[in-house]
Protein backbone atom coordinates (compact mmCIF):
# COMPACT_ATOMS: atom_id res chain seq x y z
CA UNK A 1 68.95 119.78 208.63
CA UNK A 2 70.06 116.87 206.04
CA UNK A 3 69.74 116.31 202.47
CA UNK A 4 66.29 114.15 203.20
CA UNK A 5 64.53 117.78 204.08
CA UNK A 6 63.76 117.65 200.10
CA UNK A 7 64.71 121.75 199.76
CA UNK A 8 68.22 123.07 198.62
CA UNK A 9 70.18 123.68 201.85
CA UNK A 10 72.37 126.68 202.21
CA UNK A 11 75.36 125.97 204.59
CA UNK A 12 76.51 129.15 206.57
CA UNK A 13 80.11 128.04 208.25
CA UNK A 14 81.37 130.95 210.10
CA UNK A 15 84.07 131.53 212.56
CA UNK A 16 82.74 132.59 216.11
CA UNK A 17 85.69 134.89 218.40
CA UNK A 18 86.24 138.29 216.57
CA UNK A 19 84.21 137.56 213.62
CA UNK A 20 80.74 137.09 215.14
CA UNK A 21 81.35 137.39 219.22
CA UNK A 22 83.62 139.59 220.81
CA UNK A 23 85.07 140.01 224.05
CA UNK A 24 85.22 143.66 225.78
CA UNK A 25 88.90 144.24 224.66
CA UNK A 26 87.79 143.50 221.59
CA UNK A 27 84.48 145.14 220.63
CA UNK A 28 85.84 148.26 218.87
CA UNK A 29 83.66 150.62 219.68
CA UNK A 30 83.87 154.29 218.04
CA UNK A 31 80.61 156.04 218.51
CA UNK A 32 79.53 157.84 221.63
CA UNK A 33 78.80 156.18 224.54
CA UNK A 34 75.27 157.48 224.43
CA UNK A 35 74.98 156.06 221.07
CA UNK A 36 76.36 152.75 221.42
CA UNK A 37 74.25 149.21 220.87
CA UNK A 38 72.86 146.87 222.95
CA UNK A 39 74.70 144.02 223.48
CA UNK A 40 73.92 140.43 224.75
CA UNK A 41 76.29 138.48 227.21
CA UNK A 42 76.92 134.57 225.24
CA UNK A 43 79.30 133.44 227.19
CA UNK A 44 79.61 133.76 231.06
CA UNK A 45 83.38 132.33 232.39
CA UNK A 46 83.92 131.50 235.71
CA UNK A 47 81.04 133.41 237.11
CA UNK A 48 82.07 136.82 234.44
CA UNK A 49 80.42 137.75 231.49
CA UNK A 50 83.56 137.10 228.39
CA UNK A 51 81.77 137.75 225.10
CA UNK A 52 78.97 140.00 223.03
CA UNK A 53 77.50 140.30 219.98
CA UNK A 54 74.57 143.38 219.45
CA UNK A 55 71.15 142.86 219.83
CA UNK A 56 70.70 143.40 216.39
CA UNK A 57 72.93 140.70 215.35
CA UNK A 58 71.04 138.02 217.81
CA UNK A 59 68.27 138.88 216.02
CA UNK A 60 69.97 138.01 212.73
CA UNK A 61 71.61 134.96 214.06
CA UNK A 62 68.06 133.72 215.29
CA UNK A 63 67.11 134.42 211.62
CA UNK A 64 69.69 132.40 210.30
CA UNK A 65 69.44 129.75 212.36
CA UNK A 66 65.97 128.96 211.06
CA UNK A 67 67.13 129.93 207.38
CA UNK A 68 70.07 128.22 206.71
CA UNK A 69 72.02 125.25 208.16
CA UNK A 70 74.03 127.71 210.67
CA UNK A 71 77.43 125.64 211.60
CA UNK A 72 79.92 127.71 214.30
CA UNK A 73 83.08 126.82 213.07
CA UNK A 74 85.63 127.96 216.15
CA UNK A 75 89.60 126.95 216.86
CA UNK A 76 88.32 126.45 220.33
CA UNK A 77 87.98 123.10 222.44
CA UNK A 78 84.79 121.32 222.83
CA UNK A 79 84.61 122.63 226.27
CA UNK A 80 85.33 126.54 225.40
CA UNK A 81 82.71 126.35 223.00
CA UNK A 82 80.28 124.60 225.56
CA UNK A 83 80.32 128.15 227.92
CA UNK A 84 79.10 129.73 224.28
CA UNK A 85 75.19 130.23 223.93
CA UNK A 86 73.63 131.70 221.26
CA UNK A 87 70.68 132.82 220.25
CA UNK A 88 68.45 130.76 217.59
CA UNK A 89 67.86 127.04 217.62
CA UNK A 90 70.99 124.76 218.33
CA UNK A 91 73.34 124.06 215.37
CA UNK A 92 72.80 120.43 214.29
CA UNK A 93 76.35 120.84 212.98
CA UNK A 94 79.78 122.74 214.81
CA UNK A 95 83.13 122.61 213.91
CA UNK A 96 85.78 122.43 216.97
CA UNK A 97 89.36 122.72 217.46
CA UNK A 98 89.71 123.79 213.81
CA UNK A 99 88.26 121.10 212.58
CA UNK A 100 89.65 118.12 215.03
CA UNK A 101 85.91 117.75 215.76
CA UNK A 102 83.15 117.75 214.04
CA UNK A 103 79.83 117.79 216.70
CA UNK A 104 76.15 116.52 215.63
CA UNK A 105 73.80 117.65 217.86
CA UNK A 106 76.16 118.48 220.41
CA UNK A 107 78.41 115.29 220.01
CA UNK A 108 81.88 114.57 218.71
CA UNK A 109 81.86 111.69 215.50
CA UNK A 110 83.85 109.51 216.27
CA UNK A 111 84.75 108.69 212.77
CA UNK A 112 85.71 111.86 211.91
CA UNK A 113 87.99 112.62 215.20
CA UNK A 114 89.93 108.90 214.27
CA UNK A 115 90.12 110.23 210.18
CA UNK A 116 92.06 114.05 211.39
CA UNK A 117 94.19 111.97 213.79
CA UNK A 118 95.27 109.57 211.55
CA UNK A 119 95.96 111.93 209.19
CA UNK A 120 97.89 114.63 211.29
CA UNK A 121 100.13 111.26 212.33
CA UNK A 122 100.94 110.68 208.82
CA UNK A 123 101.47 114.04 207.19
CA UNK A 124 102.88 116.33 209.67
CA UNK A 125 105.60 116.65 213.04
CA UNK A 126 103.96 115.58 215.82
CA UNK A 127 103.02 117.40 218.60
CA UNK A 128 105.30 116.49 221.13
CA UNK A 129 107.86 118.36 219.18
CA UNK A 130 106.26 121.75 218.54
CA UNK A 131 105.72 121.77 222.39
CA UNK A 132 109.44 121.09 223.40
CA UNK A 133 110.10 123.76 220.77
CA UNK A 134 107.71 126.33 222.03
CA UNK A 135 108.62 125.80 225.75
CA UNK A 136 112.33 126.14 224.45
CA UNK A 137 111.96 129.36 222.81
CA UNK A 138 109.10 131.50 224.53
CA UNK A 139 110.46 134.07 226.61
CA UNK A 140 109.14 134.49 230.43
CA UNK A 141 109.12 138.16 229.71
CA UNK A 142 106.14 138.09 227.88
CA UNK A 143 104.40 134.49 228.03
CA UNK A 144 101.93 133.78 230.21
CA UNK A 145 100.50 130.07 229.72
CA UNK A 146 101.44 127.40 227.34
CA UNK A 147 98.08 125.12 226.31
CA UNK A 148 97.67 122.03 224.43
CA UNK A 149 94.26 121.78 222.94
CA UNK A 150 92.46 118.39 222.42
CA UNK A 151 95.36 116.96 221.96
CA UNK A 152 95.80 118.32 218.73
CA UNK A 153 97.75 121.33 218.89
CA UNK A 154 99.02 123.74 220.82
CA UNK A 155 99.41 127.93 221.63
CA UNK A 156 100.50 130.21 223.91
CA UNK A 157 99.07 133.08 225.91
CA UNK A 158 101.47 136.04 225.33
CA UNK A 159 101.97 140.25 226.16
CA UNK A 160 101.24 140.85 222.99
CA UNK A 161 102.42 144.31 223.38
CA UNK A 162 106.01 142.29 224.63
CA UNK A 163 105.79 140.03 221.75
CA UNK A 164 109.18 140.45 219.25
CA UNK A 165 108.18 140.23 215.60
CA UNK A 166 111.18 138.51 214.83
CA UNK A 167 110.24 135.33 217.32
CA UNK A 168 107.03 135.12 215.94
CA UNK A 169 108.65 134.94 212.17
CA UNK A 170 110.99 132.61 213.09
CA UNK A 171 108.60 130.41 214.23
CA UNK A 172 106.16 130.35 211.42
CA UNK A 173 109.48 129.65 209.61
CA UNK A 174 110.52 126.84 211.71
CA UNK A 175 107.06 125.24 211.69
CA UNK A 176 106.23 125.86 208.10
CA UNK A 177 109.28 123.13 207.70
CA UNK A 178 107.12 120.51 209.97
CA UNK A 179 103.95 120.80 208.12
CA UNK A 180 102.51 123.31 210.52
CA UNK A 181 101.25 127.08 210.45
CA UNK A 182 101.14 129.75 213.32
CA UNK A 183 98.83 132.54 214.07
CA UNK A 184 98.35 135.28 215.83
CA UNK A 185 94.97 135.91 217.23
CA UNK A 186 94.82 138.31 220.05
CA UNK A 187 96.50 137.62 223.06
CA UNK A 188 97.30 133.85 221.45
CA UNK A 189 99.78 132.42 219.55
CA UNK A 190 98.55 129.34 217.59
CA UNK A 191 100.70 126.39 216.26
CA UNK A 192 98.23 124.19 214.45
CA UNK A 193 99.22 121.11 211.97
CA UNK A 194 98.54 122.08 208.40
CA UNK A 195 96.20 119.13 207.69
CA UNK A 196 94.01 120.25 210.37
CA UNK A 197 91.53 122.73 208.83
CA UNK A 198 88.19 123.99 209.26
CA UNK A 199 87.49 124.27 205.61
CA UNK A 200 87.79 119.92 205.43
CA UNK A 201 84.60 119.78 208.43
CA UNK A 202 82.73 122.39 206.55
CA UNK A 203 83.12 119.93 203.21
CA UNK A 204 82.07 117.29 205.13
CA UNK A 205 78.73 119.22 206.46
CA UNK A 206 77.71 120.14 202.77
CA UNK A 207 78.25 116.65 202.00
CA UNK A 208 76.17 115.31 204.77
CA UNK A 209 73.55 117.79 204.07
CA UNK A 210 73.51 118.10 200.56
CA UNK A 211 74.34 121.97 200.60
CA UNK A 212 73.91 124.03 197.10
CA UNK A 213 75.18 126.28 198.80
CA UNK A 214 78.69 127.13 200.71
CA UNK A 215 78.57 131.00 203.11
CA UNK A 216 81.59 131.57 205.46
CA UNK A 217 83.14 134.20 207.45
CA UNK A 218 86.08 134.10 209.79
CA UNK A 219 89.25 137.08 210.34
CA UNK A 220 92.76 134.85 211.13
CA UNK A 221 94.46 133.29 209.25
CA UNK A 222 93.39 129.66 210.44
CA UNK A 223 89.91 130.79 208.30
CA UNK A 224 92.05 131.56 204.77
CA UNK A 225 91.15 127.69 203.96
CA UNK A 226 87.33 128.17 205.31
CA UNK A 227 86.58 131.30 203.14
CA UNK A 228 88.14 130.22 199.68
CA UNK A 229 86.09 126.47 200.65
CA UNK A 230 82.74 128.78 200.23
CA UNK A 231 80.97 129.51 197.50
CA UNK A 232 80.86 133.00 199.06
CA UNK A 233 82.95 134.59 201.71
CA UNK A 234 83.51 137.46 204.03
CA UNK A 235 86.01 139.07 206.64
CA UNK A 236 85.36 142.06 209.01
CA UNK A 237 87.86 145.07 208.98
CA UNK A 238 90.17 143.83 211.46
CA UNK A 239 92.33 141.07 211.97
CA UNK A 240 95.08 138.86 210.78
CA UNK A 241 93.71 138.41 207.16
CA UNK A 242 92.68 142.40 206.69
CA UNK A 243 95.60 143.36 208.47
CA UNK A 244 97.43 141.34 205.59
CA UNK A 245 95.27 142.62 203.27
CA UNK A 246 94.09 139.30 202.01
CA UNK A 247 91.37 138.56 199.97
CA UNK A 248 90.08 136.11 197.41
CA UNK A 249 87.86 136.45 194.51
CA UNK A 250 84.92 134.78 195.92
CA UNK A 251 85.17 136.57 199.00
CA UNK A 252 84.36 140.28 200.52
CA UNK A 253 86.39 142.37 202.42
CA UNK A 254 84.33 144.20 204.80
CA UNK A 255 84.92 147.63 205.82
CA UNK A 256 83.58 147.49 209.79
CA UNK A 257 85.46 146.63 212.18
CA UNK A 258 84.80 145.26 215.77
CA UNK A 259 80.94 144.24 217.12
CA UNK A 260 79.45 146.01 214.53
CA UNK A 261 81.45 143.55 211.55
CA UNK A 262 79.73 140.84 213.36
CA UNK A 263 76.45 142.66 212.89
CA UNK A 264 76.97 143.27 209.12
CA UNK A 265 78.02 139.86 208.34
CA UNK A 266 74.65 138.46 209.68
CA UNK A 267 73.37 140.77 207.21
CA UNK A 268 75.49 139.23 204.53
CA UNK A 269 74.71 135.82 205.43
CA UNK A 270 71.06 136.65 205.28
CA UNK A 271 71.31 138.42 202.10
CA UNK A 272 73.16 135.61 200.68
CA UNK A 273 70.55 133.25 201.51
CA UNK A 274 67.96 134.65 199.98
């Protein structure tokens, strides 16, 4: 979908792990098992089924996929998002590795990749460091892999029940001095350069397709850029950002929580699009 189409594009950027899709630790469900939804398997890792959303919301993202100009707009690598399928026609447009890579029809610009890298080179430690630091500091007790994505930055697969609250504050600390931020999604720690941000991709889709429009939804804190870029925004009931309590003028703090926030931000989108 590009500005040539002739009709005002709506751009619907939204974040894809705990925001749309969820994984079975993560799905949150409170009703009775009897009374529980349907969900569909999109993604399948080494031969298991990882991730959900409802029926109900595939139908919605189908919707929206022939609505809008639907862009998934993950943290994940190019090749973690690969094992994702979801329902509706394939986004022209998806945002990778928080932004590191912006894919058209399926493939990384080049341009764009060279622009981030230059950039992150310029404005901010590089990674080498924040990997010597991390491996210096993580305790064995509760981390279980250190990972380096696309070369562009790096986190760590933790006990999150093991994790001390002061480690993880004194790293945002320490990294907040080198130009970088940390989150906690999950089971991950992220440490991710400050310049790298999904909310610059998403400017650079509207751009490209001559959006009037700006939707996005995402939970961490690596989507706080993302959801004040939109014109509108929205985060489910659960975590990092509601668990802060953040929020924005421009954008909605859901009450769900789990699958079912994934579900009623389709709805959102939908609404929103008219």
């Amino acid at each position: 979908m590009t500005a040539s189409s002739g009709a005002s594009v709506t751009v619907v950027a939204s974040d894809l792990d705990r925001t749309l899709i969820y994984s079975a630790a993560a799905l949150a469900l409170t009703v009775p098992d009897a009374g529980a939804p349907r969900l569909l398997c999109v993604e399948v890792y080494e031969g298991k089924p990882l991730s959900y959303l409802t029926e109900t919301a595939a139908g919605l993202l189908a919707r929206l996929g022939e609505a809008a100009c639907f862009v998934p707009t993950t943290t994940r690598t190019r090749e973690q998002y690969g094992r994702i399928s979801l329902p509706g026609p394939p986004p022209a447009y998806a945002i990778c590795a928080n932004g590191g890579h912006l894919l058209v029809d399926g493939v990384s610009d080049p341009d764009w990749h060279a622009g981030v890298t230059e950039r992150l080179a310029s404005e901010c430690a590089p990674l080498a460091e924040v990997q010597d630091h991390l491996a210096a500091t993580a305790d064995p007790a509760w981390l279980r892999k250190r990972r380096v994505a696309e070369d562009l930055f790096a986190y760590l697969v933790v006990e999150r029940d093991l994790l001390p609250a002061h480690w993880l504050k004194e790293l945002a600390v320490w990294a907040e001095n080198r130009g970088w931020t940390v989150s906690l999604q999950g089971r991950k720690v992220y440490a991710v350069p400050k310049p790298l941000t999904k909310s610059a991709a998403v400017r650079e889709v509207a751009r490209r397709t001559g959006a009037g429009l700006t939707l996005a939804a995402g939970d961490s804190l690596l989507d706080a850029d993302l959801l004040l870029a939109a014109d509108r925004g929205w985060r489910p009931g659960h975590g990092e950002l509601a668990e802060a309590g953040w929020t924005a003028p421009t954008v909605t703090a859901l009450p769900e929580g789990g699958v079912l926030a994934g579900e009623r931000i389709l709805e959102e989108f939908l609404g929103a699009c008219g």
